[in-house]
C-alpha atoms as a PDB file:
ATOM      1  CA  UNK A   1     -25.099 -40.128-160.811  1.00  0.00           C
ATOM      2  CA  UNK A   2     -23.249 -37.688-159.525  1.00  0.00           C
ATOM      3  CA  UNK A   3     -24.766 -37.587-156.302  1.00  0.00           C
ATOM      4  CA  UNK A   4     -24.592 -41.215-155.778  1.00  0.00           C
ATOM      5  CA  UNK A   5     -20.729 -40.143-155.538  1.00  0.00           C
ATOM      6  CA  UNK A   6     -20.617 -37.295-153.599  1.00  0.00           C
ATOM      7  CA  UNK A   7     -22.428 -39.689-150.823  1.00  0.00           C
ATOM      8  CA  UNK A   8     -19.791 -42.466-151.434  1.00  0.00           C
ATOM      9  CA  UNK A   9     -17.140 -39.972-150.513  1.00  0.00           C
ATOM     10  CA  UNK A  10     -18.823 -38.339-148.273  1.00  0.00           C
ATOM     11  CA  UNK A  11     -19.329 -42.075-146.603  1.00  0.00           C
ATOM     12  CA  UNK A  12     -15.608 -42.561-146.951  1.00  0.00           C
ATOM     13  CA  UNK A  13     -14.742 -39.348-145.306  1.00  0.00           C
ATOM     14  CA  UNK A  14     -16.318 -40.576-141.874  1.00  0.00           C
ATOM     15  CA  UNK A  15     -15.488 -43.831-142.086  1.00  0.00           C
ATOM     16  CA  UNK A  16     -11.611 -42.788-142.188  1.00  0.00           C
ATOM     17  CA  UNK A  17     -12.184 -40.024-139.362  1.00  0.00           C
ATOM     18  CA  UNK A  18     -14.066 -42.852-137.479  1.00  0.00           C
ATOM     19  CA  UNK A  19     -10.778 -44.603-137.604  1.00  0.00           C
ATOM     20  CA  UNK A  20      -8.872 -41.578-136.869  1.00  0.00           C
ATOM     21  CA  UNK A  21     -10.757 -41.413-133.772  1.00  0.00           C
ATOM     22  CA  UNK A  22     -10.372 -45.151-132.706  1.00  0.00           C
ATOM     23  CA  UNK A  23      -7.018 -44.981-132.833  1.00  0.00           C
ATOM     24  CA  UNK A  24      -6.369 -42.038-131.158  1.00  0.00           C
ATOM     25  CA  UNK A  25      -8.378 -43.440-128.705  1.00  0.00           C
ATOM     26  CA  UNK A  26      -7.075 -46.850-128.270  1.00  0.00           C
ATOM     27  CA  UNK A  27      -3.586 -44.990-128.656  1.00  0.00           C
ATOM     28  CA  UNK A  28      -4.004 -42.906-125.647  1.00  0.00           C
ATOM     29  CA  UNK A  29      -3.550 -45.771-123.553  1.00  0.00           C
ATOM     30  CA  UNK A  30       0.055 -46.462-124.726  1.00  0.00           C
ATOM     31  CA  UNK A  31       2.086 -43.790-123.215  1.00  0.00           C
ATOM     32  CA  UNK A  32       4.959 -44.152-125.909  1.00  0.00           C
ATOM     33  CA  UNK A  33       2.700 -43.304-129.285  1.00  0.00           C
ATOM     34  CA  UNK A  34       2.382 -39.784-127.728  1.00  0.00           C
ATOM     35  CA  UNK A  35       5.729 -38.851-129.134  1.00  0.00           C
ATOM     36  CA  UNK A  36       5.361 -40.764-132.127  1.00  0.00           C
ATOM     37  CA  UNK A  37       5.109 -38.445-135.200  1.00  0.00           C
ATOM     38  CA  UNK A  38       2.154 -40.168-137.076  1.00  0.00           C
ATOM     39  CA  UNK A  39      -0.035 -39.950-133.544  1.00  0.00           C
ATOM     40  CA  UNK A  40       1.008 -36.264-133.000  1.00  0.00           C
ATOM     41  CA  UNK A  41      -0.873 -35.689-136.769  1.00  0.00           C
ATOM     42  CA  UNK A  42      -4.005 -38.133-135.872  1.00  0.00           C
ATOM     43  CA  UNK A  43      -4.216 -36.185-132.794  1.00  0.00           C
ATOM     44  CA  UNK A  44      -3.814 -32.710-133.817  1.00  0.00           C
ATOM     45  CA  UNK A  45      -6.884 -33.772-136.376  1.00  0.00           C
ATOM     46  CA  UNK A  46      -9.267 -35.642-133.925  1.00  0.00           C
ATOM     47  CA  UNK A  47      -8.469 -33.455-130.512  1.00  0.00           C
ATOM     48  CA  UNK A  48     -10.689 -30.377-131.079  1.00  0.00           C
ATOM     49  CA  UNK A  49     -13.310 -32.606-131.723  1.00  0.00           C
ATOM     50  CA  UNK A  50     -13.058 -34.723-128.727  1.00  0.00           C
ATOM     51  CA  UNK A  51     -12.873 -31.715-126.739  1.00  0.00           C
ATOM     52  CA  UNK A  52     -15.942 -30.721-127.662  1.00  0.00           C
ATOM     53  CA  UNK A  53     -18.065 -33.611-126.286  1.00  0.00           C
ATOM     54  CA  UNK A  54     -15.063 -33.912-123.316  1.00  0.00           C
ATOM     55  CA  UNK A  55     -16.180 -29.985-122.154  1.00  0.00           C
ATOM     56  CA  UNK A  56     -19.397 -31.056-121.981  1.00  0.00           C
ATOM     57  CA  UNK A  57     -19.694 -34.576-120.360  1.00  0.00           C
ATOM     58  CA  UNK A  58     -16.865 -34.746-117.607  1.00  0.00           C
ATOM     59  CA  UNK A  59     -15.129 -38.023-116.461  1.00  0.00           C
ATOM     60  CA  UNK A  60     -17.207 -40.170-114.694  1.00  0.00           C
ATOM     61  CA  UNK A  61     -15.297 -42.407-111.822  1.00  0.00           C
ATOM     62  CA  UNK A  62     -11.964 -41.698-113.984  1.00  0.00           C
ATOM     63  CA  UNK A  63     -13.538 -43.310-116.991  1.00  0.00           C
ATOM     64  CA  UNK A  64     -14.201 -40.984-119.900  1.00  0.00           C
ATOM     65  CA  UNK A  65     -17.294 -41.516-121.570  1.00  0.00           C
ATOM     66  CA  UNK A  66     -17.109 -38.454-124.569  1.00  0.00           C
ATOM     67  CA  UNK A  67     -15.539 -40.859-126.686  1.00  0.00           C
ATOM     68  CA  UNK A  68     -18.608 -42.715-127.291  1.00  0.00           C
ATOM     69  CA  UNK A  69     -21.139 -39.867-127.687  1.00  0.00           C
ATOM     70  CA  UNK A  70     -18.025 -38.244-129.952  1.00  0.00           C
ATOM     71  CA  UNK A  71     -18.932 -41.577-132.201  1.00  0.00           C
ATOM     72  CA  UNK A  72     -22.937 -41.081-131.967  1.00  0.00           C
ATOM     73  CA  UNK A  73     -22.776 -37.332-132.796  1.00  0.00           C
ATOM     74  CA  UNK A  74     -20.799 -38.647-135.908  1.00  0.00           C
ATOM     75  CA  UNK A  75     -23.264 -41.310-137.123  1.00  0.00           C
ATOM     76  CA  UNK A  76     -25.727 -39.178-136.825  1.00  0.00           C
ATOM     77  CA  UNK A  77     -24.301 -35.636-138.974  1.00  0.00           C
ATOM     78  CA  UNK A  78     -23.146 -38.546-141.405  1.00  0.00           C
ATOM     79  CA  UNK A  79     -27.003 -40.281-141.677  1.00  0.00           C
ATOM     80  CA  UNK A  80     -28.031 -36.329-141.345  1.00  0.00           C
ATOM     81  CA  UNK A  81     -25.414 -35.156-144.418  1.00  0.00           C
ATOM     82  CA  UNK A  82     -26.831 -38.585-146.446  1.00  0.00           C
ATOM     83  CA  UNK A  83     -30.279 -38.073-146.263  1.00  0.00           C
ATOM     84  CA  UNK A  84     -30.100 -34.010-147.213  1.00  0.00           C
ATOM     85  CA  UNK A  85     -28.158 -34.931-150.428  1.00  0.00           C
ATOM     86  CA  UNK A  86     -30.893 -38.259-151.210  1.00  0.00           C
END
Protein backbone atom coordinates (compact mmCIF):
# COMPACT_ATOMS: atom_id res chain seq x y z
CA UNK A 1 0.00 0.00 0.00
CA UNK A 2 2.47 2.08 0.78
CA UNK A 3 4.28 1.84 -2.28
CA UNK A 4 1.34 2.35 -4.41
CA UNK A 5 1.84 5.99 -2.77
CA UNK A 6 5.22 6.67 -2.91
CA UNK A 7 4.68 6.10 -6.93
CA UNK A 8 1.60 8.46 -6.89
CA UNK A 9 3.83 11.15 -5.52
CA UNK A 10 6.54 10.32 -7.10
CA UNK A 11 4.14 10.63 -10.44
CA UNK A 12 3.03 13.98 -9.13
CA UNK A 13 6.48 15.24 -8.60
CA UNK A 14 7.24 15.08 -12.49
CA UNK A 15 4.18 15.92 -13.63
CA UNK A 16 4.50 19.45 -11.73
CA UNK A 17 8.31 19.82 -12.85
CA UNK A 18 6.99 18.88 -16.38
CA UNK A 19 4.94 21.97 -16.02
CA UNK A 20 7.65 23.88 -14.49
CA UNK A 21 9.51 23.24 -17.54
CA UNK A 22 6.70 24.16 -20.09
CA UNK A 23 6.31 27.22 -18.77
CA UNK A 24 9.57 28.30 -18.47
CA UNK A 25 9.78 27.39 -21.81
CA UNK A 26 6.83 28.91 -23.37
CA UNK A 27 7.78 31.94 -20.98
CA UNK A 28 11.06 32.55 -22.53
CA UNK A 29 9.48 33.86 -25.45
CA UNK A 30 7.82 36.82 -23.63
CA UNK A 31 10.57 39.14 -22.85
CA UNK A 32 8.59 40.85 -19.89
CA UNK A 33 8.07 37.48 -17.52
CA UNK A 34 11.91 37.59 -17.17
CA UNK A 35 11.60 40.15 -14.45
CA UNK A 36 8.58 38.81 -13.10
CA UNK A 37 9.20 37.35 -9.58
CA UNK A 38 7.23 33.99 -9.91
CA UNK A 39 9.38 33.23 -13.39
CA UNK A 40 12.71 34.24 -11.68
CA UNK A 41 11.71 31.09 -9.00
CA UNK A 42 10.44 28.61 -11.97
CA UNK A 43 13.61 29.45 -13.57
CA UNK A 44 16.11 29.29 -10.92
CA UNK A 45 14.41 25.55 -10.42
CA UNK A 46 14.27 24.31 -14.11
CA UNK A 47 17.66 26.20 -15.52
CA UNK A 48 20.39 23.79 -14.32
CA UNK A 49 18.52 21.22 -15.77
CA UNK A 50 18.04 22.64 -19.13
CA UNK A 51 21.57 23.40 -19.20
CA UNK A 52 22.43 20.16 -19.01
CA UNK A 53 20.86 18.82 -22.25
CA UNK A 54 21.56 22.70 -23.77
CA UNK A 55 25.69 21.91 -23.17
CA UNK A 56 25.29 19.03 -24.92
CA UNK A 57 23.02 19.50 -28.04
CA UNK A 58 23.76 23.14 -29.38
CA UNK A 59 21.19 25.32 -31.31
CA UNK A 60 20.44 24.13 -34.48
CA UNK A 61 19.56 27.05 -37.24
CA UNK A 62 18.70 29.33 -34.02
CA UNK A 63 16.11 26.85 -32.92
CA UNK A 64 16.87 25.07 -29.67
CA UNK A 65 16.06 21.61 -29.63
CA UNK A 66 17.30 20.55 -25.66
CA UNK A 67 13.99 21.35 -24.60
CA UNK A 68 12.52 18.35 -26.05
CA UNK A 69 15.18 15.73 -25.20
CA UNK A 70 15.09 17.73 -21.54
CA UNK A 71 11.26 16.22 -21.66
CA UNK A 72 12.37 12.55 -22.96
CA UNK A 73 15.23 12.23 -20.41
CA UNK A 74 12.34 13.00 -17.88
CA UNK A 75 9.80 10.38 -19.03
CA UNK A 76 12.15 8.10 -19.06
CA UNK A 77 14.03 8.49 -15.13
CA UNK A 78 10.19 8.81 -14.19
CA UNK A 79 9.09 5.20 -16.13
CA UNK A 80 12.84 4.19 -14.82
CA UNK A 81 12.06 5.45 -10.89
CA UNK A 82 8.32 3.55 -11.40
CA UNK A 83 9.33 0.38 -12.47
CA UNK A 84 12.41 0.02 -9.66
CA UNK A 85 9.83 0.70 -6.87
CA UNK A 86 6.94 -1.98 -8.78
Amino acid sequence: MFAHYLQQIIHYFFVAYTLLLSVRILGSWIPSFRYQTWFRFIAFYTDPYLRIFQRIIPPIGGLDLSPIFAFIALRILEAFILAILR
